[in-house]
Protein backbone atom coordinates (compact mmCIF):
# COMPACT_ATOMS: atom_id res chain seq x y z
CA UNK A 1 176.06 -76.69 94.60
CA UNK A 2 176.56 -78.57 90.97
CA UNK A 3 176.63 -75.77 88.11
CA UNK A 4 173.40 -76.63 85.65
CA UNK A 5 172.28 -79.85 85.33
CA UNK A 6 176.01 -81.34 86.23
CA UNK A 7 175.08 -82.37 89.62
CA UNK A 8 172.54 -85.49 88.80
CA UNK A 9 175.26 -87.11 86.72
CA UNK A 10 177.66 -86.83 89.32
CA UNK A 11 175.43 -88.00 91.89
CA UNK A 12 176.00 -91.59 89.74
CA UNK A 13 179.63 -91.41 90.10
CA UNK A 14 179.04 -90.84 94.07
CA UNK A 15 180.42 -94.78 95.68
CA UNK A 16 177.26 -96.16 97.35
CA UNK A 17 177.27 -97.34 100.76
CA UNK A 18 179.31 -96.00 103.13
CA UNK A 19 177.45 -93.04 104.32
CA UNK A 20 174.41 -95.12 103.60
CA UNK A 21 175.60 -98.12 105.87
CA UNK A 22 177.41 -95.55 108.72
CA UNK A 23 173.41 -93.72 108.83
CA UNK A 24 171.80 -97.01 108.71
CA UNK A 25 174.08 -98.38 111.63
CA UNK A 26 173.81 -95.04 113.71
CA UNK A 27 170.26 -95.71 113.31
CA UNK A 28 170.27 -99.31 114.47
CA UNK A 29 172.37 -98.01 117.22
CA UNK A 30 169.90 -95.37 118.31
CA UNK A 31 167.05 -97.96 118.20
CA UNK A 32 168.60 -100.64 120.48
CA UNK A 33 169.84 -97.79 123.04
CA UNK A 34 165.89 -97.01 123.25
CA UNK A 35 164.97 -100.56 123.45
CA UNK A 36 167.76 -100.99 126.41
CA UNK A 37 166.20 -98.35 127.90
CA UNK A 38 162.58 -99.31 128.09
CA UNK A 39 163.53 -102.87 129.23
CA UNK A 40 165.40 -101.18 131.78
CA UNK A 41 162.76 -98.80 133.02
CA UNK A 42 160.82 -102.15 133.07
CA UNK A 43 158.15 -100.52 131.01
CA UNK A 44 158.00 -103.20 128.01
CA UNK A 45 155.06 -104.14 126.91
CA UNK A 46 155.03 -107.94 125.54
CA UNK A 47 152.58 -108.81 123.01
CA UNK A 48 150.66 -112.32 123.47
CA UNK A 49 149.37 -113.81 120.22
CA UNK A 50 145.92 -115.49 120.65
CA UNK A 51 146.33 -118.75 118.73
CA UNK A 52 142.53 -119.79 118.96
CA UNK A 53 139.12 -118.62 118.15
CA UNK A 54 138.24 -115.40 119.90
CA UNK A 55 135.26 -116.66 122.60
CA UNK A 56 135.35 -116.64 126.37
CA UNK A 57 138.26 -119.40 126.65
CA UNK A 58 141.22 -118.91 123.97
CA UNK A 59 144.41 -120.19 123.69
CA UNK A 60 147.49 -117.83 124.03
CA UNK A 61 151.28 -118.65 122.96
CA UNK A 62 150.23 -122.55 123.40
CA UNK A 63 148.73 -122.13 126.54
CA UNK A 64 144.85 -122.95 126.46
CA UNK A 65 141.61 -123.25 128.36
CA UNK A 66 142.34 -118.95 129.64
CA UNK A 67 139.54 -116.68 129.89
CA UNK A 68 139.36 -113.98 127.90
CA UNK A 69 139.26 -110.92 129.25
CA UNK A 70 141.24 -108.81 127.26
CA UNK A 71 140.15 -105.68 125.09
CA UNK A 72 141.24 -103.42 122.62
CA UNK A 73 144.74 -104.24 120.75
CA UNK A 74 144.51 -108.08 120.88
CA UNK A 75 146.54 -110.04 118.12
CA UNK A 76 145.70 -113.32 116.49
CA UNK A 77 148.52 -115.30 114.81
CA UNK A 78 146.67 -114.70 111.53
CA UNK A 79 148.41 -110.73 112.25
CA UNK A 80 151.81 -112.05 112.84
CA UNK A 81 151.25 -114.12 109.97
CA UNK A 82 150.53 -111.18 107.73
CA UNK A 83 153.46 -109.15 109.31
CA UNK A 84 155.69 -111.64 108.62
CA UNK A 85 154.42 -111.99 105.02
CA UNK A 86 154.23 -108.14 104.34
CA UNK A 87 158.40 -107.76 105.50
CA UNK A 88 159.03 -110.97 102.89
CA UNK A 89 156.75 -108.83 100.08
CA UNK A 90 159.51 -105.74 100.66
CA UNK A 91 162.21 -107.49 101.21
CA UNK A 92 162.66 -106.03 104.84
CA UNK A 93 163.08 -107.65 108.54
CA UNK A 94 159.90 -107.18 109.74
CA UNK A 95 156.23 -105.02 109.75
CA UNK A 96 153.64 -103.70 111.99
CA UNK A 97 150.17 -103.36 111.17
CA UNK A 98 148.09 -100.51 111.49
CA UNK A 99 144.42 -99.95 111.51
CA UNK A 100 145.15 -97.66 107.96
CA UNK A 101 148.17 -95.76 106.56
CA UNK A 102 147.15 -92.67 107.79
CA UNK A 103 148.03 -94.49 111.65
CA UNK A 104 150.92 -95.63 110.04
CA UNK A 105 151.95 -91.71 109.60
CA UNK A 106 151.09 -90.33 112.59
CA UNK A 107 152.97 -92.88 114.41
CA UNK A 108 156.28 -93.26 113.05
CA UNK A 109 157.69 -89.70 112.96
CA UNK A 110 156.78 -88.87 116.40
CA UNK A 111 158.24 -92.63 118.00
CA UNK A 112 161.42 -92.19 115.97
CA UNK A 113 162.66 -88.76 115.69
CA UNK A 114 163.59 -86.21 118.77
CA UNK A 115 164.86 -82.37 118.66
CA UNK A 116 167.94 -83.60 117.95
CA UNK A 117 166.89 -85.12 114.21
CA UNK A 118 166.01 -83.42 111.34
CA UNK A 119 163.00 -84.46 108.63
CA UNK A 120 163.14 -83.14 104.66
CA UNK A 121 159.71 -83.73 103.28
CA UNK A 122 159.15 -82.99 99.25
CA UNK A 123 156.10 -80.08 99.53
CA UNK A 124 153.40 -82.33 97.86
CA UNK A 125 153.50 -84.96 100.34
CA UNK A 126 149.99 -86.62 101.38
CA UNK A 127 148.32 -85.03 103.86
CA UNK A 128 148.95 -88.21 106.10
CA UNK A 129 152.65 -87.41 105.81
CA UNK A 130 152.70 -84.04 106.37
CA UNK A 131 150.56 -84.55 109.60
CA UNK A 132 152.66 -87.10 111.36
CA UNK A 133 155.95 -84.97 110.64
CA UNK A 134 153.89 -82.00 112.40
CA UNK A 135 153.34 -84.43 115.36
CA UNK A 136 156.80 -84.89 115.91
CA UNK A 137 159.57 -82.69 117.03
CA UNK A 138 162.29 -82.95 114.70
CA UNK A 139 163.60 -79.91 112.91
CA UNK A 140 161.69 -79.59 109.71
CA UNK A 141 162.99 -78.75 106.06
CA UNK A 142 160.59 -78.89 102.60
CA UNK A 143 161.86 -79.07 99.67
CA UNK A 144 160.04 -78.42 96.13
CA UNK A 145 158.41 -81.04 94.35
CA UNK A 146 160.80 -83.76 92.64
CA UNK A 147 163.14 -80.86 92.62
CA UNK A 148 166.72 -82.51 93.76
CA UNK A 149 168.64 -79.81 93.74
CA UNK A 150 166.53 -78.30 96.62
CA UNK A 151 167.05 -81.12 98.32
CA UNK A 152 170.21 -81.34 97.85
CA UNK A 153 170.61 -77.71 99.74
CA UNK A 154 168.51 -78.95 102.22
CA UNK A 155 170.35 -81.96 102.97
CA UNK A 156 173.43 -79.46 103.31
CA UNK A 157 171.79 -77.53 105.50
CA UNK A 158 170.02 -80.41 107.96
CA UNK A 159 174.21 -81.97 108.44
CA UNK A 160 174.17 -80.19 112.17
CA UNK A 161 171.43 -82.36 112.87
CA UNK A 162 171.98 -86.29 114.02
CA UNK A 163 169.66 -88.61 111.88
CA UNK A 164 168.47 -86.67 108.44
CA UNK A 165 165.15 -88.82 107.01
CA UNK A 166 164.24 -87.74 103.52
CA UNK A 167 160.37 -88.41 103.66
CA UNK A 168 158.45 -88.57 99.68
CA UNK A 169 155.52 -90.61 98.76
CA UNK A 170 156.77 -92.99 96.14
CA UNK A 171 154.08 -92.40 93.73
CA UNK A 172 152.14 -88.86 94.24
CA UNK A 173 148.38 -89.75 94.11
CA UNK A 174 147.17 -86.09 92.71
CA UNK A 175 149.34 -85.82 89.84
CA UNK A 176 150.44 -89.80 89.13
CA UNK A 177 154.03 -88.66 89.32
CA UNK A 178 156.75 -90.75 90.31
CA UNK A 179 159.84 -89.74 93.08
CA UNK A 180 162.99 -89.58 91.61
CA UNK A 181 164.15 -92.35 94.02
CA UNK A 182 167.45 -93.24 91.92
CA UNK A 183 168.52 -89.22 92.52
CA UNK A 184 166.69 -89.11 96.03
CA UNK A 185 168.80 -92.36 97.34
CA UNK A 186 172.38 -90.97 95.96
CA UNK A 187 171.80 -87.80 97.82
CA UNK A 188 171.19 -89.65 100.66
CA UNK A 189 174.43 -91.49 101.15
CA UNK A 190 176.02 -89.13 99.57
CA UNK A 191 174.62 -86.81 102.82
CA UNK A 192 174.30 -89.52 105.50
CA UNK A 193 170.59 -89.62 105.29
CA UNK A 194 167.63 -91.79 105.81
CA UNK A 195 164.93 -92.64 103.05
CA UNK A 196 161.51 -93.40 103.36
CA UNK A 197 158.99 -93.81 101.10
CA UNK A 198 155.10 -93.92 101.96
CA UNK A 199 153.49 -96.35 98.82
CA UNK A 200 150.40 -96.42 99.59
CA UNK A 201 149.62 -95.25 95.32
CA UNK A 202 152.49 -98.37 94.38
CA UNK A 203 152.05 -101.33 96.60
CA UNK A 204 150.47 -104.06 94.17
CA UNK A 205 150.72 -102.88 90.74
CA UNK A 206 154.31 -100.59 90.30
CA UNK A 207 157.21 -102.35 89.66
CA UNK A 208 157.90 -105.78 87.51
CA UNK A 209 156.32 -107.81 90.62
CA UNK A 210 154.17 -105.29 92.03
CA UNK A 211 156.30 -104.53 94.78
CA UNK A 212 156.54 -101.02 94.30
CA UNK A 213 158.43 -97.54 93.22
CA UNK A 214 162.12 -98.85 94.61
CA UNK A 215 161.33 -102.23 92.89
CA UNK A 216 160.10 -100.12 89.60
CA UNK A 217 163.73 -98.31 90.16
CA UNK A 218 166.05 -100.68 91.33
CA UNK A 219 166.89 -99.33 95.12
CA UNK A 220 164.97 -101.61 97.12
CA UNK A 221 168.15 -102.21 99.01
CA UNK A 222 168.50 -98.23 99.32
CA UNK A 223 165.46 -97.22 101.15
CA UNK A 224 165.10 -97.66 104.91
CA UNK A 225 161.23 -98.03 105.81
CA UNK A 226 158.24 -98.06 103.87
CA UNK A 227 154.63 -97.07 105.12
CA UNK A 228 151.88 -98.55 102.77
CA UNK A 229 148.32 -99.47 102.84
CA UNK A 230 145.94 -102.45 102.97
CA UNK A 231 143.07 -100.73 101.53
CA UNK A 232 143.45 -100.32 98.12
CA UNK A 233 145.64 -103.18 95.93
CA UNK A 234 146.38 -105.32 98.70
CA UNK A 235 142.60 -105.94 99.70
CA UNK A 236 140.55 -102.74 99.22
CA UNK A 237 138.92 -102.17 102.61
CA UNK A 238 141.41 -100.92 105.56
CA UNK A 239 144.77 -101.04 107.51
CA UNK A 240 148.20 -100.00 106.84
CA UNK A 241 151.28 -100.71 107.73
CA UNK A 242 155.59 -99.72 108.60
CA UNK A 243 157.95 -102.59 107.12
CA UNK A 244 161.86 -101.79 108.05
CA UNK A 245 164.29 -102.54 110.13
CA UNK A 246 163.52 -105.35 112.83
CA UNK A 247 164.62 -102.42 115.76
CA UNK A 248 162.44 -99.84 114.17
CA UNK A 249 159.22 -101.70 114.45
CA UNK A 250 160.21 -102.95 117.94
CA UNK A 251 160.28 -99.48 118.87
CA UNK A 252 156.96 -98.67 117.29
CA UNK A 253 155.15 -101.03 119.11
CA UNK A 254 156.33 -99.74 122.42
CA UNK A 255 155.78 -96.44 121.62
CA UNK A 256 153.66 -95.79 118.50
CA UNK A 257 150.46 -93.91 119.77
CA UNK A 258 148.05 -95.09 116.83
CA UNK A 259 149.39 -98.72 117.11
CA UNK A 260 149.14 -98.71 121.19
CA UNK A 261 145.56 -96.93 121.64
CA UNK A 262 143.73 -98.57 118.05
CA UNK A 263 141.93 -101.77 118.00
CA UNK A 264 143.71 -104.24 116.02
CA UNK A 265 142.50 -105.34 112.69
CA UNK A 266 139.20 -107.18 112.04
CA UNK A 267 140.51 -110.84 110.94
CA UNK A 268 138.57 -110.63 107.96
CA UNK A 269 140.33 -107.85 106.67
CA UNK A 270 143.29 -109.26 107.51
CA UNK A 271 142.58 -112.18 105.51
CA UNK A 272 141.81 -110.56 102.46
CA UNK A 273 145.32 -108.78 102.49
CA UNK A 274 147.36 -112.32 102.82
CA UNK A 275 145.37 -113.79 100.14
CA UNK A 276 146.43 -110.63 98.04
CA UNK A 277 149.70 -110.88 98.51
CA UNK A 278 149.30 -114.59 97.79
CA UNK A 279 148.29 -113.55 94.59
CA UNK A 280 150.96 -110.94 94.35
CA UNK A 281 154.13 -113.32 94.97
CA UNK A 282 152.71 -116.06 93.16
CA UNK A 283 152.50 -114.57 90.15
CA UNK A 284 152.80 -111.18 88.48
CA UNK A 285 150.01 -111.88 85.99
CA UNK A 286 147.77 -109.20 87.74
CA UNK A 287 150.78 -106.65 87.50
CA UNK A 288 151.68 -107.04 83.69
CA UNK A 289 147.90 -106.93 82.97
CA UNK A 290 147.68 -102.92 84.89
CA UNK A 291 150.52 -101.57 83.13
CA UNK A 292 148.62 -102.89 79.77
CA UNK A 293 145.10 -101.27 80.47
CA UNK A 294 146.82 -98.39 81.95
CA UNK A 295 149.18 -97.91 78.67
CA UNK A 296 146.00 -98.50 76.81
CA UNK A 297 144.14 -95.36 78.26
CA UNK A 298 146.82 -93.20 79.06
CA UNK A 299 147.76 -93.67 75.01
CA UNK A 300 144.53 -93.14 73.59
CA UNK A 301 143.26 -90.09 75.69
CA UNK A 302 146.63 -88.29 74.79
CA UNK A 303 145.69 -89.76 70.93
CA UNK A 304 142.55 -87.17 71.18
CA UNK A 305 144.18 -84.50 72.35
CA UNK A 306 143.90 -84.30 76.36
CA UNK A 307 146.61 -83.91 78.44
CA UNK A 308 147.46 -87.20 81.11
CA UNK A 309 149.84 -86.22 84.18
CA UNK A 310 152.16 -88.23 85.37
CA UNK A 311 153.83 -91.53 83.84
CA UNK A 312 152.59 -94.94 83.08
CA UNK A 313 150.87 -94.89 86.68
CA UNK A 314 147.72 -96.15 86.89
CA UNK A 315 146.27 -92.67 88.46
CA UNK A 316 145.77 -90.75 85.45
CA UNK A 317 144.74 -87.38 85.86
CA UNK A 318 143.28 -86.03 82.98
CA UNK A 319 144.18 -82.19 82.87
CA UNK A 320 141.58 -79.60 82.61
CA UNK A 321 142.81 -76.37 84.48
CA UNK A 322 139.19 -74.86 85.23
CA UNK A 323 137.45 -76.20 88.27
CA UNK A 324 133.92 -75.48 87.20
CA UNK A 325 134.97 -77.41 83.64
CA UNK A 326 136.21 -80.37 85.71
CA UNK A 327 132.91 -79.86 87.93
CA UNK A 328 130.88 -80.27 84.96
CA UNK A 329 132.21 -82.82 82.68
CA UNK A 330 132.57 -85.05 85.69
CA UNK A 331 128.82 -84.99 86.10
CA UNK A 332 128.19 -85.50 82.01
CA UNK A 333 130.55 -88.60 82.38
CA UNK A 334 128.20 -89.89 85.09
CA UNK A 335 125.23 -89.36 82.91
CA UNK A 336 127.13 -92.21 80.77
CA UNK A 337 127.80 -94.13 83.04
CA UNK A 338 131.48 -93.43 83.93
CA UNK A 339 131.99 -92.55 87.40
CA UNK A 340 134.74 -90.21 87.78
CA UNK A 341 135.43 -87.31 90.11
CA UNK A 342 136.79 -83.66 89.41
CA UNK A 343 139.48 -82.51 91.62
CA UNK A 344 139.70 -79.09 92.17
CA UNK A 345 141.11 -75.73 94.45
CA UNK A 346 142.20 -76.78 97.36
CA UNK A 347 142.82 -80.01 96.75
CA UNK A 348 144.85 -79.36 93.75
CA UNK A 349 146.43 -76.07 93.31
CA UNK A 350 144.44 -73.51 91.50
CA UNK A 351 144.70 -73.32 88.04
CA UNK A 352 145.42 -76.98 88.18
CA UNK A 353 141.73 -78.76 88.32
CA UNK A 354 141.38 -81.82 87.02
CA UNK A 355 139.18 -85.33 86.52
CA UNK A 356 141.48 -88.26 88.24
CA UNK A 357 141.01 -91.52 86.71
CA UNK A 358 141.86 -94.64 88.55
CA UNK A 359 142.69 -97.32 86.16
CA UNK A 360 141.56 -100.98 88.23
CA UNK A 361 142.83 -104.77 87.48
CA UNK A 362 139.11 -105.62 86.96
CA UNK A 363 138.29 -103.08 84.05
CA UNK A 364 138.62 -104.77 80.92
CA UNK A 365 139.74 -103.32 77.47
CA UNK A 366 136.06 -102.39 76.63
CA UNK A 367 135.65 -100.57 79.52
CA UNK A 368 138.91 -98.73 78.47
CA UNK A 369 137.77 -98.10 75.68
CA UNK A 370 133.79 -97.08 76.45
CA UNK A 371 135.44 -94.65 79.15
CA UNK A 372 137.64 -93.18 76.64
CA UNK A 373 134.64 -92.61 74.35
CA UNK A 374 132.71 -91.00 76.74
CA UNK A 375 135.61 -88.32 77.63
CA UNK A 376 135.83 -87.28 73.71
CA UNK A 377 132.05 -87.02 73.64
CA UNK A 378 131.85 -84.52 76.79
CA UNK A 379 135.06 -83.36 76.14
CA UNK A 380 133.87 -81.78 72.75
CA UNK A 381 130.79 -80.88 74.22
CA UNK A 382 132.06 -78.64 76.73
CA UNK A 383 135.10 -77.46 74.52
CA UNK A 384 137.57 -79.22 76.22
CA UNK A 385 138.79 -80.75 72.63
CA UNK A 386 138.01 -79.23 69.09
């Protein structure tokens, strides 16, 4: 272990690459040997795009006039299209869509690691990511929140094992805390190890484009695969998704229980996620215009006198310690009109209960600013600010 503090500068001075590329290519490796082996067992399952209308008579990979009899997980080209679309948002071969990120969770850890593989999850994970590690059988390590030096002993300790996957949300959606992903991706090559990131609180507004916590920090070449959602920035209603290497989501769609044994998603939903990201990659108006109204409240809440978590994310939890304080200034706020919610033991760690504020694209500067107002006034009237 580094003495101090000594460690996270030397992790900069750590060559980049190497271990990273050797895991990376192990992984790849790993993959294809499971691909080889379900085309041998002649168990793969090929997926035929429906091209047409859904009705009695459809049209399927160019071939039309068939009668439709098929249920369940059916795919339209208008899926493959947003696939396609989602791997060119992150910058990654390809995507698989889910019918929400919570699927996305429970599938992935279970289809890719074995007994042989090792998982280090940071301890305030969402619940979604701590339940799909639990589904698989990989040995498990947690380390404590943001703390890299934990994971650094961790990492240490998982080298028996054959793939290591570091597993953090990008942004945490309790606290509005951001992963150290700089530190988190050094430590990974400089251990051999895996990264990925579930951004589900990032997709659409963090980073200069809106692509997310590695854009926001500059290692979007650095981590591996990326789970996210479709129903919050990128549409608002449902679905999720994996976007990594082209072998990865091969393998998830031959063995991913949530992806095999879900209906696929309605085509309107799908839809309103491709025009999203339409709006996304064409221009990051939409982007520059969150980090303003979320600068904006953040700045003048902390002006009188409450305490914000996190940094410049657009959850902004405002910090009240007593649950029955949160409870009841939560319900004053709705009384003006503000709907907010108090969070509280055991969602939040005791002691920790707060009212989580979810700055929005739509919200304009006076409703910034009438929000803001309204916090001082029940603030003061429950004692929460002199």
């Amino acid at each position: 272990m580094w003495p101090g503090n000594a460690w996270r500068a030397a992790l900069f001075w750590v060559p980049r690459g190497r271990r990273a590329q050797s895991a990376l290519a192990q992984l790849r490796g790993i993959l294809e040997g499971e691909l080889e082996g379900i085309r041998g067992a002649g168990t793969w399952k090929s997926e035929r795009v429906i091209t047409s209308r859904q009705g009695p008579h459809i049209r399927v990979d160019g071939v039309s006039g068939g009668i439709n009899t098929c249920l369940t997980h059916f795919l339209q080209s208008i899926h493959k299209n947003l696939e396609a679309k989602i791997a060119r948002f992150h910058q990654r071969e390809d995507a698989i869509l889910y019918p929400s990120c919570y699927d996305a969770n429970a599938g992935l850890f279970e289809a890719l690691l074995t007994p042989e593989d090792a998982v280090l999850s940071d301890e305030l994970n969402h619940a979604s990511i701590i339940d799909g590690i639990r589904l698989c059988k990989a040995h498990k390590y947690r380390y404590r929140h943001l703390d890299m030096a934990d994971l650094e002993a961790k990492l240490q300790e998982a080298q028996k094992h054959r793939l290591r996957l570091v597993a953090t949300d990008g942004a945490f959606s309790m606290d509005g805390d951001i992963a150290p992903l700089q530190e988190i991706c050094c430590l990974a090559s400089r251990y051999g190890a895996l990264v990925f990131m579930d951004e589900c609180h990032a997709t659409g507004f963090l980073g200069p484009t809106g692509r997310g916590t590695d854009e926001l920090l500059g290692v979007m070449d650095q981590v591996t695969i990326i789970n996210s959602t479709l129903g919050k920035a990128l549409g608002g209603a449902s679905g999720g998704y994996t976007t990594g290497p082209g072998p990865l989501v091969s393998l998830l769609r031959q063995r991913a229980r949530p992806y095999l044994f879900s209906n696929s998603l309605p085509p309107a939903v799908v839809g309103c996620a491709s025009k999203a990201l339409d709006l996304l990659m064409g221009s990051n108006t939409i982007v520059q215009s969150m980090a303003a109204k979320t600068q904006r409240f953040r700045s003048k809440m902390e002006a009188a006198g409450f305490t914000i978590s996190g940094a410049s994310h657009p959850i902004c939890p405002v910090m009240l310690g007593d649950a029955r304080l949160a409870s009841r200034m939560a319900d004053d706020m709705l009384k003006r009109g503000i709907f907010v919610i108090g969070f509280s033991y055991p969602v939040v760690p005791k002691g920790k209960a707060r009212i989580r504020v979810q700055i929005s694209a739509v919200h304009s500067e006076e409703d910034i600013d009438r929000c803001v107002e309204a916090f001082v006034e029940v603030g003061r009237l429950h004692g929460a600010l002199p």
